[in-house]
Protein backbone atom coordinates (compact mmCIF):
# COMPACT_ATOMS: atom_id res chain seq x y z
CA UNK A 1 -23.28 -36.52 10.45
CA UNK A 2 -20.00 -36.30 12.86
CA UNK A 3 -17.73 -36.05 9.41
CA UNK A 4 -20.53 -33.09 8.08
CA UNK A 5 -20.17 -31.68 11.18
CA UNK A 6 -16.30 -31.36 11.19
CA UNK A 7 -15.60 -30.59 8.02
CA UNK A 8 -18.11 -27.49 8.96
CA UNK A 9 -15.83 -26.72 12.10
CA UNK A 10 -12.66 -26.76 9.62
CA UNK A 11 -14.07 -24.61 7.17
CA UNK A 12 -15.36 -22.48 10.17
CA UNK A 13 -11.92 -22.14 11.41
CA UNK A 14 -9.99 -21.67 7.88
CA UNK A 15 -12.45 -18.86 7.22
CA UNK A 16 -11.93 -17.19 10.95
CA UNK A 17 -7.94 -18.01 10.59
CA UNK A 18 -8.26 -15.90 6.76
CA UNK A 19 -9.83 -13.33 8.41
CA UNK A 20 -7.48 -12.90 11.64
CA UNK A 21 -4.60 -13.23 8.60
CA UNK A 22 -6.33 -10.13 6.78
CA UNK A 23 -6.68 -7.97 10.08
CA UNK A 24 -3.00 -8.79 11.17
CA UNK A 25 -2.08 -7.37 7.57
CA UNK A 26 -4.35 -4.34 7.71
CA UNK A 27 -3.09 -3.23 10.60
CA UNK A 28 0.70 -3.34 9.83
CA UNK A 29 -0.61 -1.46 6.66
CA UNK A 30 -2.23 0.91 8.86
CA UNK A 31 1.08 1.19 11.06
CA UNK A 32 3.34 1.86 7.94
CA UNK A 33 0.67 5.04 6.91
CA UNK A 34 2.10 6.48 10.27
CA UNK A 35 5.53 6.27 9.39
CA UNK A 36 7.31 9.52 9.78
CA UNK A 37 7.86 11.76 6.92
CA UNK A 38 11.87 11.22 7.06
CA UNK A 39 11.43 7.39 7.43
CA UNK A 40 14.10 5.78 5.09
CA UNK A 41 14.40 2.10 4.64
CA UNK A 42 18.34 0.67 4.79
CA UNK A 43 19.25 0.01 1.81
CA UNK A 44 21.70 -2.75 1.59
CA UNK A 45 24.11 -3.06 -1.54
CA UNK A 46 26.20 -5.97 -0.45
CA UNK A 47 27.79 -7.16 -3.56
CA UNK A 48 26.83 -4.12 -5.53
CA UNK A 49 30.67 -4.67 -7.33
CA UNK A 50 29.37 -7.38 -9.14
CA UNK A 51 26.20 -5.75 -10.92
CA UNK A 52 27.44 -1.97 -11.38
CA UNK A 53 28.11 -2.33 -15.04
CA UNK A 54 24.95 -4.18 -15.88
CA UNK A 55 22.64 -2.76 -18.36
CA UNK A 56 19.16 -1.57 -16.26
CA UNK A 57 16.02 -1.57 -18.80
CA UNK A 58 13.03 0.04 -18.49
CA UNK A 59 9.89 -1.85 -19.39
CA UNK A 60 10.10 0.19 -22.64
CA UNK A 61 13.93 -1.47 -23.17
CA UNK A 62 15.15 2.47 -22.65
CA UNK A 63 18.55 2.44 -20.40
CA UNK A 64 19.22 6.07 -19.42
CA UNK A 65 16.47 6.78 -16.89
CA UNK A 66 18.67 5.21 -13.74
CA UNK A 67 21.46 6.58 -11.58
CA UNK A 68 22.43 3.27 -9.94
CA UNK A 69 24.77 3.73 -7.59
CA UNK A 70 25.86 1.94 -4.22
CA UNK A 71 23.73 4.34 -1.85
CA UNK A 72 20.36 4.02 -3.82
CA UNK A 73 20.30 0.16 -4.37
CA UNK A 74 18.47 -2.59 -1.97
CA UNK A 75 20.10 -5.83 -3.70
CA UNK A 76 17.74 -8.70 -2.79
CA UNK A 77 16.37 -12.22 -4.03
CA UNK A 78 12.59 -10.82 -4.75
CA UNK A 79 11.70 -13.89 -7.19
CA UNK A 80 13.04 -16.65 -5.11
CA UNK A 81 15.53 -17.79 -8.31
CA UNK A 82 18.95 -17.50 -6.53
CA UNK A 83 20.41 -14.37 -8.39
CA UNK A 84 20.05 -11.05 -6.61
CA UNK A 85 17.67 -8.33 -7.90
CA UNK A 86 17.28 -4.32 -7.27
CA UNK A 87 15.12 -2.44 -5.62
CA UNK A 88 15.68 1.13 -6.63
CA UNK A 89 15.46 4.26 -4.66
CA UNK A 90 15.30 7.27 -7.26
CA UNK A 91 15.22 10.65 -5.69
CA UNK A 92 16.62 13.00 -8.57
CA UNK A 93 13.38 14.86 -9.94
CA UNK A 94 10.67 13.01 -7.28
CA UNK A 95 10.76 9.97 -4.80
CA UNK A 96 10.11 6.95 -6.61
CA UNK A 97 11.12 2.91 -6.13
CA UNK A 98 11.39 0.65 -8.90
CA UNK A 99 12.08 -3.15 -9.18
CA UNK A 100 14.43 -4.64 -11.52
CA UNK A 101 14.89 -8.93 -11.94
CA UNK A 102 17.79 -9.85 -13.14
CA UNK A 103 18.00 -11.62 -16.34
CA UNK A 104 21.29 -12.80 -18.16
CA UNK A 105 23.64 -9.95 -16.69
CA UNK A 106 21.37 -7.46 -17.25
CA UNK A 107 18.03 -5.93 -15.08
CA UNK A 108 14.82 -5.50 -16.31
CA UNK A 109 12.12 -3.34 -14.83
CA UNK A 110 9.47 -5.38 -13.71
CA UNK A 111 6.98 -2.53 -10.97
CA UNK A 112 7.57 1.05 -10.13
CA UNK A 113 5.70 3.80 -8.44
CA UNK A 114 5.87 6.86 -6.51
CA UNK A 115 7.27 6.97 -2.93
CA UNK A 116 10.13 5.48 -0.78
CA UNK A 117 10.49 1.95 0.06
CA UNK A 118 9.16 1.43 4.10
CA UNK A 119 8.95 -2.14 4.31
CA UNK A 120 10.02 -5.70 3.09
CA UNK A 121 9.43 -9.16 3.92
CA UNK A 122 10.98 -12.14 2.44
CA UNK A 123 9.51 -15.81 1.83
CA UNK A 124 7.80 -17.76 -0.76
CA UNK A 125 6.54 -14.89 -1.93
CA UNK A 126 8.18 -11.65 -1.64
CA UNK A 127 6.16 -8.38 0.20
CA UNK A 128 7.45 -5.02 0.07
CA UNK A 129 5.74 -1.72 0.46
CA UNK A 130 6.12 1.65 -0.88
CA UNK A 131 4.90 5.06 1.23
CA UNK A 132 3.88 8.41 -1.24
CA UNK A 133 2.95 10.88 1.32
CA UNK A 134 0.27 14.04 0.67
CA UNK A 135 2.14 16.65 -1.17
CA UNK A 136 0.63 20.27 -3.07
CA UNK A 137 -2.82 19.74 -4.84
CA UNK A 138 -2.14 15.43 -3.87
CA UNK A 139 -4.08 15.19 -0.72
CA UNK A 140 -3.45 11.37 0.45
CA UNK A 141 -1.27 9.35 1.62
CA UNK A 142 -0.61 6.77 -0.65
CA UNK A 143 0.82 3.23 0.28
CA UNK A 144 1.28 -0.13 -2.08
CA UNK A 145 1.74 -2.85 -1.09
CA UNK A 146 3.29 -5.32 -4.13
CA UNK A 147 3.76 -8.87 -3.44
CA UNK A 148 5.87 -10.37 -6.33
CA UNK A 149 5.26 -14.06 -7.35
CA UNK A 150 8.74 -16.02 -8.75
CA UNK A 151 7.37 -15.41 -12.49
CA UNK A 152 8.08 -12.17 -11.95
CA UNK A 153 4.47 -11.37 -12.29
CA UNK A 154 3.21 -9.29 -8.89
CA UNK A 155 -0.10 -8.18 -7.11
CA UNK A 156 -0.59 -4.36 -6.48
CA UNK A 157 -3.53 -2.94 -3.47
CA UNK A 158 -3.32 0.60 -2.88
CA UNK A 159 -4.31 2.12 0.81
CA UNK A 160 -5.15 5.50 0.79
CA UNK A 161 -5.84 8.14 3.45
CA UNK A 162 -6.36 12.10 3.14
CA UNK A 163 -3.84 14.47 4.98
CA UNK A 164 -7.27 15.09 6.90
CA UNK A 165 -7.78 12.48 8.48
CA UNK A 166 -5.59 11.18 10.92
CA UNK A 167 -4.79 7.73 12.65
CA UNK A 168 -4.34 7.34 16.27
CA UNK A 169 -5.26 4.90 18.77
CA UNK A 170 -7.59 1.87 16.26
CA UNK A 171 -9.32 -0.82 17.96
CA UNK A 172 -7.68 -4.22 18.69
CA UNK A 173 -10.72 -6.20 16.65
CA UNK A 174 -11.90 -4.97 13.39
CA UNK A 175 -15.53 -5.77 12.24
CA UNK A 176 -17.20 -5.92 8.83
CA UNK A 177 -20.05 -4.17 8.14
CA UNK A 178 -22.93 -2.99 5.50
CA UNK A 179 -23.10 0.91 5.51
CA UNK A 180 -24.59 3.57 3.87
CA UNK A 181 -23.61 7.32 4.43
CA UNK A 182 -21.46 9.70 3.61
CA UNK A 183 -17.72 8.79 4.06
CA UNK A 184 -15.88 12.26 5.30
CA UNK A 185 -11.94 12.89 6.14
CA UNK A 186 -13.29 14.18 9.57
CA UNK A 187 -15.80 13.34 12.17
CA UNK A 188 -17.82 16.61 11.55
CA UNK A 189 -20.23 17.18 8.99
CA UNK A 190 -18.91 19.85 6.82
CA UNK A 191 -21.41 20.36 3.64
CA UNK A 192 -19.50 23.84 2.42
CA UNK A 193 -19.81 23.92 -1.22
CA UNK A 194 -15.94 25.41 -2.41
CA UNK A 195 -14.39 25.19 -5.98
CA UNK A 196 -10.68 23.04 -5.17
CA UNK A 197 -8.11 25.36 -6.19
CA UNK A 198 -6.23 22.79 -7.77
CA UNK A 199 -8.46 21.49 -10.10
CA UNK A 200 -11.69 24.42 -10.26
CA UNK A 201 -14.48 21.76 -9.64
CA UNK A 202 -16.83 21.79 -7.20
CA UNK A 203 -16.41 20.14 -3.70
CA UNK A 204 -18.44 19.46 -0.78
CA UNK A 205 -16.89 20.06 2.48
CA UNK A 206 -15.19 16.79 4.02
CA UNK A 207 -17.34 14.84 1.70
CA UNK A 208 -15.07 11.57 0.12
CA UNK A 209 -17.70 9.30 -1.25
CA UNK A 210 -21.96 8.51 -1.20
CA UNK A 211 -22.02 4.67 0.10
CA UNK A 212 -25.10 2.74 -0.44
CA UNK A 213 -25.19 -0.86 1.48
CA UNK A 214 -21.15 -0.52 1.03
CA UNK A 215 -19.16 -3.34 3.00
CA UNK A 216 -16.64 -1.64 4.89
CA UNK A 217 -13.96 -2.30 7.72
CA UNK A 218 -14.42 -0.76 11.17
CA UNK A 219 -11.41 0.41 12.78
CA UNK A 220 -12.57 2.23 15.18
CA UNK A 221 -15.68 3.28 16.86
CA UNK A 222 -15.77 6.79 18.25
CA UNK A 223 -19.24 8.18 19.71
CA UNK A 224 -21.74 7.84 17.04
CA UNK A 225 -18.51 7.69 14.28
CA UNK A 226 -16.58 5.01 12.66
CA UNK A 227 -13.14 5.66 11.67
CA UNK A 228 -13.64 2.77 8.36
CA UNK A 229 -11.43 1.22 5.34
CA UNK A 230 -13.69 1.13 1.97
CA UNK A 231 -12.52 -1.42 -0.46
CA UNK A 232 -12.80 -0.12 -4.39
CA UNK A 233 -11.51 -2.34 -6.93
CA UNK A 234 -7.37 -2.80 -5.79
CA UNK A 235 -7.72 0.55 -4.10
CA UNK A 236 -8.73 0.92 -0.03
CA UNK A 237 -9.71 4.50 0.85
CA UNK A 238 -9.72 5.09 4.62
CA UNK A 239 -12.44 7.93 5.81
CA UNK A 240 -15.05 8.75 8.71
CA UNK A 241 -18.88 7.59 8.40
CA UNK A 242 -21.58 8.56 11.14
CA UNK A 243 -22.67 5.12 12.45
């Protein structure tokens, strides 16, 4: 009984610890969708010499699509092999970073996606994150976090907020709940039917999405709202629900 009774303790705290671990990284996600619109990570091409006339592929083996040069290259260990890889900054027709391993004297392309590079963390595995703010008939903020494993192989989750809806002051304890509800950019109810100009389909006011016994994270609890993160799939939408 003592040893059934411990081992449910550990597994108690293992579960709590996992779940303090997920907050801490929520809310450094959360941070980052604040960063300011002329953020711009420092890139750092120490040694840049060396790899300059290296053939960069695409994942489709084309070579023409980069402009590497010294001022648009982060070179960094992201697999954990000892050679130095790229992260690249490409700002010619829109912002976008890409990833390339090294492999023989050459780069291949291993991620990309829209938006500038806004943070990185090195250790066993690598974490990096990439910001695509709300621009024309795009509405959200857009910010991936890839964490790349050392066969080169990677995890993508997407956080997403409208230009709408806006992040201030979030509470120091997040709690998971079962909700249903509408899930709006604002704390108002605004049912206006309007056609989006961008598109010509309908909308509904500040509606985002119809949840139905949804699990959500609160983040913060204002009046009879809650300011909540809504996990789809890879992709976390952040929105207002009335509690």
């Amino acid at each position: 009984m003592k040893k059934a009774g411990f081992l449910f303790g550990f597994w108690c705290l293992v579960f709590a610890l996992s779940g303090c671990a997920q907050n801490n990284d929520l809310k450094t996600q959360l941070q980052l969708l604040q960063t300011p619109l002329g953020f711009k990570f420092s890139m750092d091409s120490t040694g840049f010499s060396k790899v300059e006339n290296a053939k960069f592929y695409t994942k489709n083996d084309d070579t023409d699509m980069f402009d590497i040069n010294s001022t648009n290259v982060h070179l960094i260990d992201i697999n954990n092999d000892g050679k130095k890889d790229v992260i690249y900054q490409d700002n010619r027709h829109y912002l976008a970073t890409v990833l390339l391993v090294k492999k023989g004297n050459d780069f291949i392309e291993i991620w990309n996606g829209s938006g500038a590079l806004v943070y990185l963390k090195k250790g066993e595995q690598t974490t990096l994150s990439v910001l695509s703010n709300a621009i024309g008939c795009f509405d959200s903020t857009m910010l991936s976090e890839v964490v790349i494993n050392e066969d080169n192989t990677f995890t993508e989750n997407v956080i997403t907020i409208h230009s709408d809806t806006k992040i201030e002051k979030i509470d120091k304890a997040f709690e998971q709940e079962l909700i249903s509800g509408i899930l709006r950019t604002q704390p108002v109810i605004d049912d206006t039917k309007k056609i989006d100009p961008c598109t010509g389909e309908s909308k509904t006011g500040n509606q985002l999405r119809m949840l139905q016994n949804k699990k959500i994270t609160v983040i913060k609890k204002q009046s009879d709202w809650l300011l909540v993160v809504l996990k789809e799939k890879d992709i976390r939408i952040i929105g207002w629900i009335k509690a």
